[in-house]
Protein backbone atom coordinates (compact mmCIF):
# COMPACT_ATOMS: atom_id res chain seq x y z
CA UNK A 1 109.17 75.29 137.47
CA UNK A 2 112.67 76.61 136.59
CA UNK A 3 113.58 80.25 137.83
CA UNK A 4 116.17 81.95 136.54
CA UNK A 5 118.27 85.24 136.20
CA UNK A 6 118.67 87.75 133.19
CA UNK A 7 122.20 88.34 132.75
CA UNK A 8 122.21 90.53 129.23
CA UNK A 9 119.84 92.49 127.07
CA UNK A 10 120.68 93.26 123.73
CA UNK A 11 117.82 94.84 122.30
CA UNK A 12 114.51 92.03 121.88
CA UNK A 13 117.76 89.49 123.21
CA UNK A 14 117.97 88.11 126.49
CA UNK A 15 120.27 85.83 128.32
CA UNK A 16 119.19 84.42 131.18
CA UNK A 17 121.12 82.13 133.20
CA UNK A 18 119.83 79.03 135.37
CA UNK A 19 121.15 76.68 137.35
CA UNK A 20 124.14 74.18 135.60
CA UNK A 21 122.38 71.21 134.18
CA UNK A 22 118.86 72.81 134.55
CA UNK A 23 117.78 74.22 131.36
CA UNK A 24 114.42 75.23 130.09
CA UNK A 25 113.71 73.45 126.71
CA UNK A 26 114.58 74.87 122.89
CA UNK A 27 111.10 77.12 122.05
CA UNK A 28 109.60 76.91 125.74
CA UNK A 29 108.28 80.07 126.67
CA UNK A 30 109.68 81.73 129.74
CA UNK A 31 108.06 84.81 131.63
CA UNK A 32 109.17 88.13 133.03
CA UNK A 33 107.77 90.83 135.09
CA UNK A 34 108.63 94.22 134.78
CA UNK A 35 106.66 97.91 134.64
CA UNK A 36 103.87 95.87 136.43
CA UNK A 37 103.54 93.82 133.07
CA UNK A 38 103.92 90.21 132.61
CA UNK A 39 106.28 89.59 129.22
CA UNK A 40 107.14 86.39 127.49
CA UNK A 41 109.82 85.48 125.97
CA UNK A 42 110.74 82.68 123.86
CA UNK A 43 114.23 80.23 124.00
CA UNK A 44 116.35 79.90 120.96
CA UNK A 45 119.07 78.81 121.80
CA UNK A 46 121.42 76.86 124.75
CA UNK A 47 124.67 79.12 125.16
CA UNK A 48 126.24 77.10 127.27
CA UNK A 49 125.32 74.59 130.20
CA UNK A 50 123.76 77.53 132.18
CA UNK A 51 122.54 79.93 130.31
CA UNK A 52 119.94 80.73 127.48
CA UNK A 53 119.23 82.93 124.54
CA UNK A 54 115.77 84.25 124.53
CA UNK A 55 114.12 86.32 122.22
CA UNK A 56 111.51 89.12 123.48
CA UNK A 57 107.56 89.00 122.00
CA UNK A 58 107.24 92.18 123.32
CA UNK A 59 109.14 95.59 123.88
CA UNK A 60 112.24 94.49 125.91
CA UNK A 61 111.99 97.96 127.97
CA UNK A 62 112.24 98.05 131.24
CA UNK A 63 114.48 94.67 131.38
CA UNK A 64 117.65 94.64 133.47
CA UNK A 65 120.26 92.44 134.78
CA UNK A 66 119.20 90.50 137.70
CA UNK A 67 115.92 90.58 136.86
CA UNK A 68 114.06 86.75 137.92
CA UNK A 69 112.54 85.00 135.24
CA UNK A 70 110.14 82.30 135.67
CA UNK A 71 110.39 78.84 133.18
CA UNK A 72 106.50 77.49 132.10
CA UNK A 73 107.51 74.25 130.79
CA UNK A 74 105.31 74.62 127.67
CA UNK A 75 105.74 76.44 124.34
CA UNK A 76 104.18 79.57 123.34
CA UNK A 77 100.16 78.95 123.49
CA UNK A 78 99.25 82.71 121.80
CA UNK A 79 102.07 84.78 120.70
CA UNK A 80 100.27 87.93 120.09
CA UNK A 81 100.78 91.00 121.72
CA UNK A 82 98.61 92.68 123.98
CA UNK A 83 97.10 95.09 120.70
CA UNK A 84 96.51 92.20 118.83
CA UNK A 85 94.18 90.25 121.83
CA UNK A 86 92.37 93.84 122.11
CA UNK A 87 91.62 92.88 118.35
CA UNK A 88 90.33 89.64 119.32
CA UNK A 89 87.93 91.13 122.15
CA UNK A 90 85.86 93.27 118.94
CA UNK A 91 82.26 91.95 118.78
CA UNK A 92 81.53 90.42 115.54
CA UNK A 93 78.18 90.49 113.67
CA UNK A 94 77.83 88.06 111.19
CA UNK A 95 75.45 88.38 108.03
CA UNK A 96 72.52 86.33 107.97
CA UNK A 97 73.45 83.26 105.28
CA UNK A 98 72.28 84.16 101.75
CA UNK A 99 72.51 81.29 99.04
CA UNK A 100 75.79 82.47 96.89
CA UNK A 101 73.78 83.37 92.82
CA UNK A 102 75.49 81.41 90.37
CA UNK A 103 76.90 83.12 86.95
CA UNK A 104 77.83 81.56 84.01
CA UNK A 105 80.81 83.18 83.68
CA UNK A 106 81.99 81.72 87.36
CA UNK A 107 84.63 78.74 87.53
CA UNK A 108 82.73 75.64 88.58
CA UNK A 109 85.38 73.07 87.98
CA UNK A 110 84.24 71.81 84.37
CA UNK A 111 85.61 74.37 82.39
CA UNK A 112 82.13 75.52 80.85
CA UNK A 113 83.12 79.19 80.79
CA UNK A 114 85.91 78.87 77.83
CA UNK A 115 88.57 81.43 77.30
CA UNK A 116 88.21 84.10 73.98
CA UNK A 117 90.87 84.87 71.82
CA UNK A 118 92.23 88.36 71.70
CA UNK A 119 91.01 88.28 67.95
CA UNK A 120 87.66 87.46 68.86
CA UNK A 121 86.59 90.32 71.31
CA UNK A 122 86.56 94.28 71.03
CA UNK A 123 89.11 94.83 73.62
CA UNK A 124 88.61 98.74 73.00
CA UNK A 125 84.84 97.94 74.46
CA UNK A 126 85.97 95.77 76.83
CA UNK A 127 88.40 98.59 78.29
CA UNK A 128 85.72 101.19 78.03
CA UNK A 129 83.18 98.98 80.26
CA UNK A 130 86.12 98.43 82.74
CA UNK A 131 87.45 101.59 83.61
CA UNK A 132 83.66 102.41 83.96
CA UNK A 133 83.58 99.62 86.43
CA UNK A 134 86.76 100.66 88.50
CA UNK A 135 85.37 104.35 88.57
CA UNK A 136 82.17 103.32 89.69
CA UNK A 137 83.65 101.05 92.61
CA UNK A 138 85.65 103.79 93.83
CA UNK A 139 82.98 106.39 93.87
CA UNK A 140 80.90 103.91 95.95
CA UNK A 141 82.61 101.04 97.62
CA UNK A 142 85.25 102.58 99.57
CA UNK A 143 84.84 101.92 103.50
CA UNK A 144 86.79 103.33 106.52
CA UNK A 145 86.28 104.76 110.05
CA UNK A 146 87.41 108.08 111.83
CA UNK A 147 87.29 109.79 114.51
CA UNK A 148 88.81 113.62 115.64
CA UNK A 149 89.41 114.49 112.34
CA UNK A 150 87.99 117.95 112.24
CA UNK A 151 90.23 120.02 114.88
CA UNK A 152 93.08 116.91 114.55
CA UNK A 153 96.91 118.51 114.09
CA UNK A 154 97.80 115.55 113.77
CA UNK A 155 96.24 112.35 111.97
CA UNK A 156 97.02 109.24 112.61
CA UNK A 157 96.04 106.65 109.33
CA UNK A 158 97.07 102.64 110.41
CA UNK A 159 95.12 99.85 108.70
CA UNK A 160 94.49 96.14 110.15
CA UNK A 161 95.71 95.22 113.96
CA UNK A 162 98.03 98.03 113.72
CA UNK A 163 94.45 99.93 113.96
CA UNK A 164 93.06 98.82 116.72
CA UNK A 165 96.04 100.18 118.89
CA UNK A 166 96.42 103.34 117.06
CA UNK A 167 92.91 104.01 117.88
CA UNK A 168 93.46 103.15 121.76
CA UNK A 169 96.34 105.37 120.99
CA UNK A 170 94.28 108.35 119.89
CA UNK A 171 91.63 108.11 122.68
CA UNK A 172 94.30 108.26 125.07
CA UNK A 173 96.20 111.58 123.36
CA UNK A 174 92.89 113.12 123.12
CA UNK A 175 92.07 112.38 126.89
CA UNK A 176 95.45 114.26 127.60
CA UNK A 177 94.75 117.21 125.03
CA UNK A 178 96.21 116.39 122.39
CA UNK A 179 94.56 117.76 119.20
CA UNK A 180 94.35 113.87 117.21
CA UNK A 181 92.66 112.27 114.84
CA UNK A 182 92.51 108.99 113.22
CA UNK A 183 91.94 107.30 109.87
CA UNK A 184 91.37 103.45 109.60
CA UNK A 185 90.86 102.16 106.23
CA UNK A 186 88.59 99.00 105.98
CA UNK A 187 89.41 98.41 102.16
CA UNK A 188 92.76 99.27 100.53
CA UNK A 189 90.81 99.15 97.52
CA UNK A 190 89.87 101.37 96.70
CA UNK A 191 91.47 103.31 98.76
CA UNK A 192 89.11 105.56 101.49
CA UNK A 193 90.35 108.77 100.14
CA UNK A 194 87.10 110.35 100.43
CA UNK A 195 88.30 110.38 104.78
CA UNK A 196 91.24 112.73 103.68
CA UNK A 197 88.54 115.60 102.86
CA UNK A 198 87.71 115.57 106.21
CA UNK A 199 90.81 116.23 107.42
CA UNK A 200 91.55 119.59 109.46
CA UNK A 201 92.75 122.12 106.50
CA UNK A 202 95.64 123.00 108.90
CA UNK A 203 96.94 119.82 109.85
CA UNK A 204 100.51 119.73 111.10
CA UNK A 205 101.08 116.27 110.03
CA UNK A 206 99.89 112.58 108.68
CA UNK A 207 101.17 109.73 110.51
CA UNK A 208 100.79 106.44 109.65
CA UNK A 209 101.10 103.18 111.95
CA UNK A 210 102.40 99.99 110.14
CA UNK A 211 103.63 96.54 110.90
CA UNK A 212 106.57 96.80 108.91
CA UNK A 213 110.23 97.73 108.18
CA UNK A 214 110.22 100.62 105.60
CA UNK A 215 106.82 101.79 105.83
CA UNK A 216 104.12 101.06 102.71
CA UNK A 217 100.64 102.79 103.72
CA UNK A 218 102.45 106.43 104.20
CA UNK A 219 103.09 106.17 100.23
CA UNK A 220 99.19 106.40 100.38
CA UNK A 221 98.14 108.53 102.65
CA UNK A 222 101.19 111.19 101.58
CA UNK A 223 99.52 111.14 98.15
CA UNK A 224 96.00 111.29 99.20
CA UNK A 225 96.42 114.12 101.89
CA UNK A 226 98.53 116.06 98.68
CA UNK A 227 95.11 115.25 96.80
CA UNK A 228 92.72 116.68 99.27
CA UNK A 229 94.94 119.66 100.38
CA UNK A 230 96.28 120.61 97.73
CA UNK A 231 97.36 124.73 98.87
CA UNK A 232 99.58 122.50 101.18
CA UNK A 233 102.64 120.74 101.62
CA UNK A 234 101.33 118.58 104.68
CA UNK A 235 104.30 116.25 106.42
CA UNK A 236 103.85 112.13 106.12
CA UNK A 237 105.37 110.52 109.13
CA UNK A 238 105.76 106.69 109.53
CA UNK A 239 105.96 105.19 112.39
CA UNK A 240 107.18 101.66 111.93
CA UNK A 241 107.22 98.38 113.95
CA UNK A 242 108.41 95.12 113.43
CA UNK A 243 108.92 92.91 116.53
CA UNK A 244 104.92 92.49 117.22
CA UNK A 245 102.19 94.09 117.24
CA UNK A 246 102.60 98.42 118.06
CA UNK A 247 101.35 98.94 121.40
CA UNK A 248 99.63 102.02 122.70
CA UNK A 249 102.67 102.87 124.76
CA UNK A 250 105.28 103.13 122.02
CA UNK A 251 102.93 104.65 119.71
CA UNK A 252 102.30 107.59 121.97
CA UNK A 253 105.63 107.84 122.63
CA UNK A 254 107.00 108.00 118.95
CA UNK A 255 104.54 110.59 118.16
CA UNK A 256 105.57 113.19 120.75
CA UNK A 257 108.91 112.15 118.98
CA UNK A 258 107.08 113.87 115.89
CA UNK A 259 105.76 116.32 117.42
CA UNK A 260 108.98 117.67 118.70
CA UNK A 261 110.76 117.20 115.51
CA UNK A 262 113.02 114.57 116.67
CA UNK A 263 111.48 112.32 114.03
CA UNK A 264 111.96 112.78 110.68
CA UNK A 265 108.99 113.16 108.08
CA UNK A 266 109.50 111.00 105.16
CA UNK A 267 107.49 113.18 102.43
């Protein structure tokens, strides 16, 4: 296999030069070591007739100049990061199959369920029964996990495979005394806000852990953690990735970037 040398690093870019004429292939995943941890990287584009543009899958700290990097001759086979494989490694329990009960009011292809004019229904009623409905799903179907919340200054809330490092995360902060908690909702609808009344009463901070450029779930959890401590005017944090999956690493280190105030709340 091809071995060559990294010559630049612009952020998640990296140029790596080989030998003239001796170029790994467009999209062929090359490989790095650094920190002790193997890191792929993916080429995108021939600069020239010895040297590459990569781009990184995973943080591009720790990568230097000189640095050897080692050609596969394939394309990517699983580019996920390392949080996202910790996903993967969950057990699973399936149900046990249950025959689905058919409605007549379900779509079934023939059209046997016809539509009703807005004349010919009591859309008042029909309101009525529905906000009944919604009320009594969120009273009963919402569904989340947590852990730390009672003594937590700080609460982390991340949803999905931004979760499962956030929680690896936690366990780690905790290990190292840090006072930390975490919410992970399992629906988004309704929303777990029932978790936020758990929360320590005097919390320093919510910070949430999304996969994402602006950050979304922080307009949640800033309005539920208002709702559930309301004496209080409780900081929302986001801490926002979008290059892969958050790993344990940066997350810890972006929230002692809270902690100290070097981060910004954004409610």
């Amino acid at each position: 296999m091809l071995q060559g040398t990294i010559i630049r690093v612009a952020g998640p870019v990296v140029d790596v030069q080989f030998a003239a004429g001796k170029l790994p292939a467009l999209q062929e995943a090359l490989t790095v070591t650094a920190e002790g941890t193997e890191r792929t990287m993916e080429v995108t584009q021939h600069v020239n007739e010895t040297t590459v543009r990569c781009i990184m899958l995973s943080a591009s700290e720790g990568l230097g100049k000189g640095m050897t990097v080692q050609a596969t001759g394939h394309g990517l086979t699983a580019p996920v990061g390392e949080a996202t494989l910790g996903q993967m490694m969950e057990p699973v329990t399936l149900p046990d199959f249950v025959e689905a009960e058919r409605t007549p009011w379900a779509l079934n292809g023939h059209y046997t369920y016809k539509k009703i004019g807005i004349f010919e229904r009591d859309s008042m009623k029909e309101a009525v029964e529905l906000v009944d409905k919604y009320n009594t799903i969120r009273e009963n179907e919402q569904r989340w996990e947590d852990e730390g919340l009672e003594d937590a200054d700080y609460v982390f809330v991340s949803y999905g495979v931004p979760g499962r490092s956030t929680l690896g995360a936690v366990r780690e902060l905790r290990a190292q005394g840090e006072k930390v908690g975490i919410i992970r909702p399992i629906t988004v609808w309704p929303f777990p806000e029932k978790a936020f009344y758990k929360i320590n009463p005097n919390v320093k901070g919510i910070i949430t852990v999304e996969a994402n450029a602006t950050g979304q779930l922080v307009d949640d959890a800033a309005l539920y953690t208002k709702k559930a401590l309301k004496e209080r005017n409780v900081p929302a944090y986001a801490l926002t990735y979008v290059f892969g999956t958050p790993t344990i690493r940066n997350i810890k280190k972006d929230y002692f970037e809270v902690k100290s105030g070097s981060k910004k709340e954004v409610y």
